[in-house]
PDB file of N, CA and C in Angstrom:
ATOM      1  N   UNK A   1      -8.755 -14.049  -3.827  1.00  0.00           N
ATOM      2  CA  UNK A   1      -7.645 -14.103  -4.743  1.00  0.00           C
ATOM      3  C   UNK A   1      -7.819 -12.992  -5.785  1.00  0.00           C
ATOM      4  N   UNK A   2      -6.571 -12.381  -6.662  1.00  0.00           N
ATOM      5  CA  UNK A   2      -6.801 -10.967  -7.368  1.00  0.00           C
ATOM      6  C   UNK A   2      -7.106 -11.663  -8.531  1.00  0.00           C
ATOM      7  N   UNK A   3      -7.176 -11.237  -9.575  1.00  0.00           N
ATOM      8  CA  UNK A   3      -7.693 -10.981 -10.774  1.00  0.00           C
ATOM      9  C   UNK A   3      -6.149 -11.462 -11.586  1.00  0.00           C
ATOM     10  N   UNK A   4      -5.372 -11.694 -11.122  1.00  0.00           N
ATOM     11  CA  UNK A   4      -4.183 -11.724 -11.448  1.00  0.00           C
ATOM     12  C   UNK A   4      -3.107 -13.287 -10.568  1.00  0.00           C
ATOM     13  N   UNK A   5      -4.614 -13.669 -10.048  1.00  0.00           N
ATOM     14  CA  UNK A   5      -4.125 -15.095  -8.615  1.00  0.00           C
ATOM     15  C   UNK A   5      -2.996 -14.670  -7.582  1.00  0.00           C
ATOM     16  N   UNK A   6      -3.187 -13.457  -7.037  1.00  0.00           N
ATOM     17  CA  UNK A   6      -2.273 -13.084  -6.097  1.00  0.00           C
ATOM     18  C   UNK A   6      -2.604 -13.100  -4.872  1.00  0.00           C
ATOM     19  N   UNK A   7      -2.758 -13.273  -3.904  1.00  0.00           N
ATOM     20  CA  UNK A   7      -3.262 -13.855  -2.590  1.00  0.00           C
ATOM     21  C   UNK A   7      -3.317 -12.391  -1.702  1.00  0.00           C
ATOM     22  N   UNK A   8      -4.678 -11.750  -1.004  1.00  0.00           N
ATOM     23  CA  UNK A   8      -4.898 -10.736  -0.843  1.00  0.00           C
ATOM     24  C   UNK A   8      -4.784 -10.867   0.694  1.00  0.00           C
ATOM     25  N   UNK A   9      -4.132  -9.771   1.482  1.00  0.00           N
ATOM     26  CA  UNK A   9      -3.871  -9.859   2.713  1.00  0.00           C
ATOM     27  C   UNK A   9      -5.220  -9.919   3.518  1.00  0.00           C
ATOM     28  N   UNK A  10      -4.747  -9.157   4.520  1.00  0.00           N
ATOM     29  CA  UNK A  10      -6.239  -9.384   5.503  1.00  0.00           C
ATOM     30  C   UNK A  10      -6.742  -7.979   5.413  1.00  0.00           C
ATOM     31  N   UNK A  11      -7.950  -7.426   5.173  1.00  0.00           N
ATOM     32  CA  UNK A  11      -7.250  -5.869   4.722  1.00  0.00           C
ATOM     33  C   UNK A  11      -7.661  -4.772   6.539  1.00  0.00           C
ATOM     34  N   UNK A  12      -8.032  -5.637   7.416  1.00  0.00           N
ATOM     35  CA  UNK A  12      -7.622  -4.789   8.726  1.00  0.00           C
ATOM     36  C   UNK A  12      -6.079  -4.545   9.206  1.00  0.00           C
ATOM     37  N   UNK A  13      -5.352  -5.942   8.167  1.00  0.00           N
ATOM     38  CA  UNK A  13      -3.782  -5.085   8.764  1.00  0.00           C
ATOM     39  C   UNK A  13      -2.630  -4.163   8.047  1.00  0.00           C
ATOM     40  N   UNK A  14      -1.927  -4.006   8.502  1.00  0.00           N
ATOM     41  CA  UNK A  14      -1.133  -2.934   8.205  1.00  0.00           C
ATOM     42  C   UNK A  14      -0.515  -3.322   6.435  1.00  0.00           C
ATOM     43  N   UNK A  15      -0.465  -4.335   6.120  1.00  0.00           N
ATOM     44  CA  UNK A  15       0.145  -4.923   4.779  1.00  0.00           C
ATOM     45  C   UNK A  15      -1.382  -4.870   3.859  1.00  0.00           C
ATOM     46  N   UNK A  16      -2.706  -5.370   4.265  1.00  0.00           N
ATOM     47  CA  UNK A  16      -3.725  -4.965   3.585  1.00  0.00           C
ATOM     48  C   UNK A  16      -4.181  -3.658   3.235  1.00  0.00           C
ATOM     49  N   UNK A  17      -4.026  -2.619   4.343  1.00  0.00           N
ATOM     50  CA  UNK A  17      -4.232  -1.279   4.203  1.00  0.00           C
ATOM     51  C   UNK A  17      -3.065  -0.586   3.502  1.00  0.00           C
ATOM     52  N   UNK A  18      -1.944  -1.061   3.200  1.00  0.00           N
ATOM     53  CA  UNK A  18      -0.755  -0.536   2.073  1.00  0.00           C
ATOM     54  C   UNK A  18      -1.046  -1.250   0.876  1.00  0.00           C
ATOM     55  N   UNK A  19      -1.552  -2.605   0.547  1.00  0.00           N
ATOM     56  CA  UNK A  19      -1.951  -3.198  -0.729  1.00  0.00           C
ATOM     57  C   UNK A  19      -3.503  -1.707  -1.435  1.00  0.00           C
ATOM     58  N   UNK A  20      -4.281  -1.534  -0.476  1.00  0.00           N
ATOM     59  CA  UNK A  20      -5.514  -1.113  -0.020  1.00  0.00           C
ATOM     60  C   UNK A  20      -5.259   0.348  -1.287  1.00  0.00           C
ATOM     61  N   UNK A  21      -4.225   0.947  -0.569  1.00  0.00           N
ATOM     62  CA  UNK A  21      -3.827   2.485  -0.557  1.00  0.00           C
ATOM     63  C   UNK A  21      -3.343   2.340  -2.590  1.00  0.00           C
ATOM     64  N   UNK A  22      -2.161   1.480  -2.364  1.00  0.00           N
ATOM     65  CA  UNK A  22      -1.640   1.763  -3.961  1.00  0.00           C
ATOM     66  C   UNK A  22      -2.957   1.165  -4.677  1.00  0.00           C
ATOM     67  N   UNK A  23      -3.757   0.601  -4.408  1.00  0.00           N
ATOM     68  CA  UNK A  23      -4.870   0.341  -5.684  1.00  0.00           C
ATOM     69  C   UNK A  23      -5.660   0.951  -5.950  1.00  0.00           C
ATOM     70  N   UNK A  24      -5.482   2.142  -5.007  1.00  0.00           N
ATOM     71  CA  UNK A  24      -6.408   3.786  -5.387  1.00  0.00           C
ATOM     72  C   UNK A  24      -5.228   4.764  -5.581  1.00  0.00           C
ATOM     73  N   UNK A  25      -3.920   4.848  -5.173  1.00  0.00           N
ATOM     74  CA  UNK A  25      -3.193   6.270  -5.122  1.00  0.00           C
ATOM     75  C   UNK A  25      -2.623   5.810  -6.241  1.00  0.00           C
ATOM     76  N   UNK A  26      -1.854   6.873  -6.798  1.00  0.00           N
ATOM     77  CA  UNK A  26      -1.200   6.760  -7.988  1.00  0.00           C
ATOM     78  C   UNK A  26       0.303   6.274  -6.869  1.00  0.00           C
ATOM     79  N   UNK A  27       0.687   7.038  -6.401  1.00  0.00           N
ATOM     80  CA  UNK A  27       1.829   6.787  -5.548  1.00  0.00           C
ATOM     81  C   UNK A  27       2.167   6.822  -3.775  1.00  0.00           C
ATOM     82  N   UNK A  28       2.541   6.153  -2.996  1.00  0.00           N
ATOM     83  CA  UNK A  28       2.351   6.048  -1.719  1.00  0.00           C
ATOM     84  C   UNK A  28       3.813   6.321  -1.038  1.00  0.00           C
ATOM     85  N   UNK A  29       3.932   7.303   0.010  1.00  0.00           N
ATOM     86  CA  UNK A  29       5.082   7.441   0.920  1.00  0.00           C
ATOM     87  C   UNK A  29       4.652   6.988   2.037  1.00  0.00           C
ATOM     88  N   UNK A  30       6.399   6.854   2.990  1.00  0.00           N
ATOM     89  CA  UNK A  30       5.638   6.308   4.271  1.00  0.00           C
ATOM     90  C   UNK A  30       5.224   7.088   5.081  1.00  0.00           C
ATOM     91  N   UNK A  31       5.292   8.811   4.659  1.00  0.00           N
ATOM     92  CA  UNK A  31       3.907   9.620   5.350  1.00  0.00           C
ATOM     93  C   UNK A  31       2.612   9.483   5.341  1.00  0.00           C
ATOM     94  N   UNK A  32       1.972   9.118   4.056  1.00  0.00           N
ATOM     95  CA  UNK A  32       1.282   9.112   3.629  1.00  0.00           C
ATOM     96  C   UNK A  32       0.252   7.108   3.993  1.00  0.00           C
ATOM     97  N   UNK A  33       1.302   6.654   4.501  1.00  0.00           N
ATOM     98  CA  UNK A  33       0.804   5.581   4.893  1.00  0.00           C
ATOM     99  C   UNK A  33       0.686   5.348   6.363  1.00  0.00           C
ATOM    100  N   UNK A  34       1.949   6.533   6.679  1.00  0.00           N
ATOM    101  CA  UNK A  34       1.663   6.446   8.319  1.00  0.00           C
ATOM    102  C   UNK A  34      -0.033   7.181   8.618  1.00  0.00           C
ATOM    103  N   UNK A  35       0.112   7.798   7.911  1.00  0.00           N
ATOM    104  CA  UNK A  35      -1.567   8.592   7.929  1.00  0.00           C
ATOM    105  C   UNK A  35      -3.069   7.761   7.714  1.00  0.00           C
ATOM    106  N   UNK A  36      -2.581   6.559   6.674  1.00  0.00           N
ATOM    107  CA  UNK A  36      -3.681   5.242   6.838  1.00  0.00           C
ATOM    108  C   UNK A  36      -3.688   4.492   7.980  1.00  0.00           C
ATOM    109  N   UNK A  37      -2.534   4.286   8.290  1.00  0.00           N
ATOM    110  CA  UNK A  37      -2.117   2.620   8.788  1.00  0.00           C
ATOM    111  C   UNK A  37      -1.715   2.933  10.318  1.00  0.00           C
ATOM    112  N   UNK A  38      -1.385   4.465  10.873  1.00  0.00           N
ATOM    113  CA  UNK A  38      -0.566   4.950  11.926  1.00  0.00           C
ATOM    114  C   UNK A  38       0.700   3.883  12.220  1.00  0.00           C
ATOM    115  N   UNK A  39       1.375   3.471  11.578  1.00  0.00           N
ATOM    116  CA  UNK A  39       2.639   2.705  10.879  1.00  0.00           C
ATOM    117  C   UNK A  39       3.714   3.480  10.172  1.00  0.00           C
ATOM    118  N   UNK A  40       4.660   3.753  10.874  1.00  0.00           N
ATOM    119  CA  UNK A  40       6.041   4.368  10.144  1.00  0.00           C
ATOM    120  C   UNK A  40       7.015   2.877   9.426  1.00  0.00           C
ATOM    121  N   UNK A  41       6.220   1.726   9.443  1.00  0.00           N
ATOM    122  CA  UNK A  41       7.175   1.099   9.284  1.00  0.00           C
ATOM    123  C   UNK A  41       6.626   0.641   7.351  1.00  0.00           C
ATOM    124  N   UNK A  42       6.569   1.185   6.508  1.00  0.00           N
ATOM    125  CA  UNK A  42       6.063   0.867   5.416  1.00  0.00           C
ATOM    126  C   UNK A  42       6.864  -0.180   4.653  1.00  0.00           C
ATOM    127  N   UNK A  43       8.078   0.425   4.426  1.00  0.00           N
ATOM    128  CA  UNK A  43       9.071  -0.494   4.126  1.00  0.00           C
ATOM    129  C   UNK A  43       9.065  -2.278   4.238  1.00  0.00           C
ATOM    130  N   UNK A  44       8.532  -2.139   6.012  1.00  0.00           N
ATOM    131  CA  UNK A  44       7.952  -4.028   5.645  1.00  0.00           C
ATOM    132  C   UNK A  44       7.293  -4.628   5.027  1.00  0.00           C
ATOM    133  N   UNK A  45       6.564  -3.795   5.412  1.00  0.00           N
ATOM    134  CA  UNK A  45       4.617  -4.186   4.619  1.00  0.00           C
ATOM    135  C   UNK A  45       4.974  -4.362   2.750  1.00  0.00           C
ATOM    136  N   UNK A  46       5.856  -3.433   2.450  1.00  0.00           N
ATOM    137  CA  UNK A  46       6.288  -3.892   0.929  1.00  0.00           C
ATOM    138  C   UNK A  46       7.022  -4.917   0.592  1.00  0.00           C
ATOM    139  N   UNK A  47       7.812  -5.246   1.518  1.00  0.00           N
ATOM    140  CA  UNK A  47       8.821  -5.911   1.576  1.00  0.00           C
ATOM    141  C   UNK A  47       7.932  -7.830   1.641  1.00  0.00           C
ATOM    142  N   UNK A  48       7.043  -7.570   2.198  1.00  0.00           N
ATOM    143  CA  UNK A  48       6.237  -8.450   2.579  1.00  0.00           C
ATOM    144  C   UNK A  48       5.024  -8.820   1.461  1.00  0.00           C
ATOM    145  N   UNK A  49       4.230  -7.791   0.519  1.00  0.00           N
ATOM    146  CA  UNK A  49       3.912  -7.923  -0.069  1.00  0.00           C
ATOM    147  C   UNK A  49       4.790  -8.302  -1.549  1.00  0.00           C
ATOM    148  N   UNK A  50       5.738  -7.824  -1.868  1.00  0.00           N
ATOM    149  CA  UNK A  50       6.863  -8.224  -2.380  1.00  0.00           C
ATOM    150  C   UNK A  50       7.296  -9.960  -2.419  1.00  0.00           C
ATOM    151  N   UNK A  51       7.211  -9.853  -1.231  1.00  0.00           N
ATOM    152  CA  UNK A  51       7.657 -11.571  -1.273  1.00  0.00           C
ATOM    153  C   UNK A  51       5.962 -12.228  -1.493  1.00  0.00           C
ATOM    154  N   UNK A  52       5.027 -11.954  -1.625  1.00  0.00           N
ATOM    155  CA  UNK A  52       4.049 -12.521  -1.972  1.00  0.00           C
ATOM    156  C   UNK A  52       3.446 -12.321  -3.216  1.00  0.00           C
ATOM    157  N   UNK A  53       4.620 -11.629  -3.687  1.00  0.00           N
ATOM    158  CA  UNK A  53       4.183 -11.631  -5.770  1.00  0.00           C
ATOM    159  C   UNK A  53       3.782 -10.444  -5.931  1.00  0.00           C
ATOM    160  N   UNK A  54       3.155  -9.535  -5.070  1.00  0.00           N
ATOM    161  CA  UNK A  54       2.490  -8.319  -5.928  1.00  0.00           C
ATOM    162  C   UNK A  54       4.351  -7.025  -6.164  1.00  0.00           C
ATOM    163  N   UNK A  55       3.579  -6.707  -7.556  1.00  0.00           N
ATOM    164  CA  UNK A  55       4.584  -5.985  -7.979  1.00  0.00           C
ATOM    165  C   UNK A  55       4.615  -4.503  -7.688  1.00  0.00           C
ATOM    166  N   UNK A  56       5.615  -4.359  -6.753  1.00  0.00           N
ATOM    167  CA  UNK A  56       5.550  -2.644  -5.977  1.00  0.00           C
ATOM    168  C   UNK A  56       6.835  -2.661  -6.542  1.00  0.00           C
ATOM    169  N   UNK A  57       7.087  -0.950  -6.994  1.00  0.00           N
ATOM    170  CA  UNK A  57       8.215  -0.743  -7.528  1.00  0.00           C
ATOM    171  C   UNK A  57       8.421   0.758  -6.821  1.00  0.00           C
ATOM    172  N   UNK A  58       9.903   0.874  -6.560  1.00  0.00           N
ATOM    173  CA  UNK A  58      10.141   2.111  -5.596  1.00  0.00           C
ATOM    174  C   UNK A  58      10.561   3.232  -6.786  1.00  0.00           C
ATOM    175  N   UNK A  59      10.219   4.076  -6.044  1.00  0.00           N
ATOM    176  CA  UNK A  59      11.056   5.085  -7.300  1.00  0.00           C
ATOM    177  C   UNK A  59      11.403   6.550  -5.765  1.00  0.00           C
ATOM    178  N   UNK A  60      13.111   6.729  -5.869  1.00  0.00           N
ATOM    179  CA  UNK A  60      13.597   7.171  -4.888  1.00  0.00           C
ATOM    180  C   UNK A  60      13.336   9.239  -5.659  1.00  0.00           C
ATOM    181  N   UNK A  61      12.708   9.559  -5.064  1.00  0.00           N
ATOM    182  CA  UNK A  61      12.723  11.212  -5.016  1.00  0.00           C
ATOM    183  C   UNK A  61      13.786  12.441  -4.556  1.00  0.00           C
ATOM    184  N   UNK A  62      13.924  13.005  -4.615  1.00  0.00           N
ATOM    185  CA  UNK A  62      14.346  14.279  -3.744  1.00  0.00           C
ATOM    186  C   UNK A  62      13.456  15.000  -2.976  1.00  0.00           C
ATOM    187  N   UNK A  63      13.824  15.525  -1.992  1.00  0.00           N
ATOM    188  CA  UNK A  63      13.121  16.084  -1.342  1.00  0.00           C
ATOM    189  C   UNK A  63      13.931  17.200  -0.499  1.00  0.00           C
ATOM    190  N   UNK A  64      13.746  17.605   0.517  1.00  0.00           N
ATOM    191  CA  UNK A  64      13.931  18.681   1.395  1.00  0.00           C
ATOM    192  C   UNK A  64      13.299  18.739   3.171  1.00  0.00           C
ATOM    193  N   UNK A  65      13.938  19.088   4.045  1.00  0.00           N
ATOM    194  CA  UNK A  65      13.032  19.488   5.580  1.00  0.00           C
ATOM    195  C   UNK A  65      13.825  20.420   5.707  1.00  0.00           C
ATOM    196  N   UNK A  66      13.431  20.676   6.955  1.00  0.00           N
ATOM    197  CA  UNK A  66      13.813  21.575   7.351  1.00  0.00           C
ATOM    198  C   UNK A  66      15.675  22.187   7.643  1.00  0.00           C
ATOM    199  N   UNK A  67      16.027  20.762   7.689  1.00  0.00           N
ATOM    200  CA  UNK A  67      17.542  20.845   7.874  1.00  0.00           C
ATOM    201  C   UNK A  67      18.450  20.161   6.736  1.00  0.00           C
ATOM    202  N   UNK A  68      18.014  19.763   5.763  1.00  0.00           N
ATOM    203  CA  UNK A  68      18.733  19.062   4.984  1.00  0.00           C
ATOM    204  C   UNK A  68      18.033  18.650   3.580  1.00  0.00           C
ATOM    205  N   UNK A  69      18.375  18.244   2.838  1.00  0.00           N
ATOM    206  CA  UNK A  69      18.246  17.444   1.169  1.00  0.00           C
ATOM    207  C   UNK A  69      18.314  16.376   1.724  1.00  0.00           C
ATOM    208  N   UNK A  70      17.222  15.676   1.443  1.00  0.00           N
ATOM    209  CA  UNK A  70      16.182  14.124   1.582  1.00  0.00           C
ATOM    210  C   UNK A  70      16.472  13.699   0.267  1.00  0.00           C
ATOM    211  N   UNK A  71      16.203  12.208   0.371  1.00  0.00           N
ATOM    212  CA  UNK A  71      15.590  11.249  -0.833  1.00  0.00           C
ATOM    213  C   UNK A  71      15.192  10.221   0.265  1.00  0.00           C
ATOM    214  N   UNK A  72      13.669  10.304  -0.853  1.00  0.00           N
ATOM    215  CA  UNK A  72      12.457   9.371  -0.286  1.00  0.00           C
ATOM    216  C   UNK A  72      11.580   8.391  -1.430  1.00  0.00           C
ATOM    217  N   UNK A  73      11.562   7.744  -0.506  1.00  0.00           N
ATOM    218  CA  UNK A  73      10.629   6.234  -1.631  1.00  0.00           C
ATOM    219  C   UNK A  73       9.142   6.981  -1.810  1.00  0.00           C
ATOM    220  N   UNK A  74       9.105   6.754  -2.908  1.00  0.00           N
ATOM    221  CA  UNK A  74       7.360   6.262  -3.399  1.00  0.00           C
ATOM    222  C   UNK A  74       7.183   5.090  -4.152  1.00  0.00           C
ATOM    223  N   UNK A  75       6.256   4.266  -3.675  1.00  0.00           N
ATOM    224  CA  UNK A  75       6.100   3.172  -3.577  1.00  0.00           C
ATOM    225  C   UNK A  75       4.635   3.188  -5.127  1.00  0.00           C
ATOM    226  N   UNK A  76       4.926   2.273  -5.578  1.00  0.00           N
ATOM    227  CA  UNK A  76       3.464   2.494  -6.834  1.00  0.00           C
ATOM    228  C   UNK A  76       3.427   0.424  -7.286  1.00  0.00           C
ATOM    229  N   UNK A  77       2.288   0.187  -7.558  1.00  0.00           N
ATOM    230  CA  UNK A  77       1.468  -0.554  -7.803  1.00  0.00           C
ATOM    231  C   UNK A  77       1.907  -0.685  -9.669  1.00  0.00           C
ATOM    232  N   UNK A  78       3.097  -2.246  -9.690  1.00  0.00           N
ATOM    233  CA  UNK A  78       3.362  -2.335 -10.785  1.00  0.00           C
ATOM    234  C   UNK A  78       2.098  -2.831 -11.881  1.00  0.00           C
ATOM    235  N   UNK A  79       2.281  -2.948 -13.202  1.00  0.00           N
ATOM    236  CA  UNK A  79       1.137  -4.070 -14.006  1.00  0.00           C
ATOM    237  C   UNK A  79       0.435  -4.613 -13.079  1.00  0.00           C
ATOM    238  N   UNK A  80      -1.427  -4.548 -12.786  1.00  0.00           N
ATOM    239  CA  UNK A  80      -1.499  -5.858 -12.374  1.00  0.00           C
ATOM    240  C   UNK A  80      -3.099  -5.361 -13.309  1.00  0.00           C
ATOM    241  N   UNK A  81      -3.805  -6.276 -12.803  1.00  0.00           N
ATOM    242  CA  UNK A  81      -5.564  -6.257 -13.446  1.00  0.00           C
ATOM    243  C   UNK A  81      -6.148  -5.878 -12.225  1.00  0.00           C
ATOM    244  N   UNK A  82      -6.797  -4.851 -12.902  1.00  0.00           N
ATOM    245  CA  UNK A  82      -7.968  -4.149 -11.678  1.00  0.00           C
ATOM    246  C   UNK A  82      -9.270  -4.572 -11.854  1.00  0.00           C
ATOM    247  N   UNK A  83      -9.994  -5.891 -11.036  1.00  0.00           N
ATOM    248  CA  UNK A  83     -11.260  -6.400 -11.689  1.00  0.00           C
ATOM    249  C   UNK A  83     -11.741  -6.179 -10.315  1.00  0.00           C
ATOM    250  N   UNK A  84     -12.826  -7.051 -10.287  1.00  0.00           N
ATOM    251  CA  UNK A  84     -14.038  -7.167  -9.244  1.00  0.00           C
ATOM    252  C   UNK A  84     -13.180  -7.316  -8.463  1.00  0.00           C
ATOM    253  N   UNK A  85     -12.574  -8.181  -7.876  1.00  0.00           N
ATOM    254  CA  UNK A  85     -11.630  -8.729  -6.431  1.00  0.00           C
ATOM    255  C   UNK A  85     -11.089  -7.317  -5.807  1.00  0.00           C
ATOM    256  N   UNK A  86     -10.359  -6.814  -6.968  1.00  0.00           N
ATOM    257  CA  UNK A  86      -9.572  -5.472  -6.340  1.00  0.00           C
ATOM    258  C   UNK A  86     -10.230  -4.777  -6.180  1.00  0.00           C
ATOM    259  N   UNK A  87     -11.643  -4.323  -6.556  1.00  0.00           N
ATOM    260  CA  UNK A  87     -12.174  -3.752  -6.490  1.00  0.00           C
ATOM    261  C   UNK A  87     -13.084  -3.728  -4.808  1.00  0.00           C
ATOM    262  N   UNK A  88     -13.537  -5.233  -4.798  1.00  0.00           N
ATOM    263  CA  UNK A  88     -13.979  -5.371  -3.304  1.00  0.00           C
ATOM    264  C   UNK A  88     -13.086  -5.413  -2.403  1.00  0.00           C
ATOM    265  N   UNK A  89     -11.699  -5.556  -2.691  1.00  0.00           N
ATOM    266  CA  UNK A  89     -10.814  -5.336  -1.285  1.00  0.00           C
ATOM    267  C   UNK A  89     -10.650  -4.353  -1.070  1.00  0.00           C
ATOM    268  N   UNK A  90     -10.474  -3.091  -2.023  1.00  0.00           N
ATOM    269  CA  UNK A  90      -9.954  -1.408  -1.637  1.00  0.00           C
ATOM    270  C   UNK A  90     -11.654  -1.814  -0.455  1.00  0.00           C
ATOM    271  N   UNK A  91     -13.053  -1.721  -0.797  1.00  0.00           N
ATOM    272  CA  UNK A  91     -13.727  -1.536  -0.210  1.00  0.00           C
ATOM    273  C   UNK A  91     -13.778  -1.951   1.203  1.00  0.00           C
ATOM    274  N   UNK A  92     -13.053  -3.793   0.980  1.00  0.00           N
ATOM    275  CA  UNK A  92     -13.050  -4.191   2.396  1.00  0.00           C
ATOM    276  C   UNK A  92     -12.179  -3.459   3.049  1.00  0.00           C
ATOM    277  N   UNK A  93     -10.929  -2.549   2.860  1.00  0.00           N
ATOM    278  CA  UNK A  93      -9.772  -1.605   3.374  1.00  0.00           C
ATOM    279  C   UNK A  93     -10.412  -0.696   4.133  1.00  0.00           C
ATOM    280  N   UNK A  94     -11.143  -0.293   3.112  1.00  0.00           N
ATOM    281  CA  UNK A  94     -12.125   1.225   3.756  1.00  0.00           C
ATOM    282  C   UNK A  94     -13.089   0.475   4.803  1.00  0.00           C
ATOM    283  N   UNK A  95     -14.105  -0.347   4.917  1.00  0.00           N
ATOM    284  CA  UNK A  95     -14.801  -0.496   6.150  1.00  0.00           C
ATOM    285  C   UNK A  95     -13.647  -0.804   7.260  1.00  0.00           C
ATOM    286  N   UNK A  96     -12.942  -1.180   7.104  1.00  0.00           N
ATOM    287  CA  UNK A  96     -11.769  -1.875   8.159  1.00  0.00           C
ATOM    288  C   UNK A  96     -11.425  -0.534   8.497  1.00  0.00           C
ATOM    289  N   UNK A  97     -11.290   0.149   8.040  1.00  0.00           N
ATOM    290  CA  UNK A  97     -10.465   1.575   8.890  1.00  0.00           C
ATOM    291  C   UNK A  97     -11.788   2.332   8.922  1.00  0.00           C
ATOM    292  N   UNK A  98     -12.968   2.255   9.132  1.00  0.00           N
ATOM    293  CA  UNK A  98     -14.245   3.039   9.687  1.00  0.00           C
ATOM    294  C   UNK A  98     -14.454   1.938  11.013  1.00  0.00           C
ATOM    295  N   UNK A  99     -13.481   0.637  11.605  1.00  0.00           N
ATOM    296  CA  UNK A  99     -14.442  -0.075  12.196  1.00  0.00           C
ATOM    297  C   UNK A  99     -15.344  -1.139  11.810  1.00  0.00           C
ATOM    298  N   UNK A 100     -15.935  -0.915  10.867  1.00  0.00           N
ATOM    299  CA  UNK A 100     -17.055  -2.138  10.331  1.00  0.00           C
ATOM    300  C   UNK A 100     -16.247  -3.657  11.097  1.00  0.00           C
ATOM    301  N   UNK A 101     -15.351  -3.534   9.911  1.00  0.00           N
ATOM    302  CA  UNK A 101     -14.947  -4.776  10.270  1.00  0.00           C
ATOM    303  C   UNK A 101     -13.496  -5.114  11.284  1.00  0.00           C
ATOM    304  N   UNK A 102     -13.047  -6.438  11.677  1.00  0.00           N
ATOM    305  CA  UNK A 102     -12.267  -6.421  12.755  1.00  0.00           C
ATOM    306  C   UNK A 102     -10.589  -5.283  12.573  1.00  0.00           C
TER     307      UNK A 102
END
């Protein structure tokens, strides 16, 4: 449980490794998560953590490719308390994506 009584995913799956990511990045896209998680689908995983209380807040960008003017989400990690708990789950995130764990 967080530091804040928020109920922490599993962090081998795709919703733990996006909780995982915003409690170290300042801000997260779903490039940038497809690159953790190999998951284009980020949008759930917030959507999902969302409905389980933690506070993610979007903030829509501009952007650019090759053929057109984009706007894209970045996703950021509202108020919460960063104590011991959060602290050992970013860690459990990271062995989970070396393998260690399942």
């Amino acid at each position: 449980m967080s530091s804040d009584g928020l109920i922490f995913p599993r962090p081998w799956t795709c919703a733990g490794q996006l909780l995982g990511q915003l409690l170290v990045e300042k801000g997260v896209t779903h490039r940038s998560f497809d690159g953790r998680a190999d998951s284009m689908r980020g949008a759930v995983y917030v959507k999902r953590l969302r409905d389980a209380g933690w506070p993610i807040d979007t903030e829509l960008v501009a952007g650019s490719n090759r053929f057109e003017k984009v706007r894209y989400g970045i996703y950021r990690l509202g108020d919460i308390t960063i104590g011991t708990a959060e602290e050992e789950f970013v860690a459990a995130c990271g062995l989970s994506r070396e393998g260690v764990l399942p």
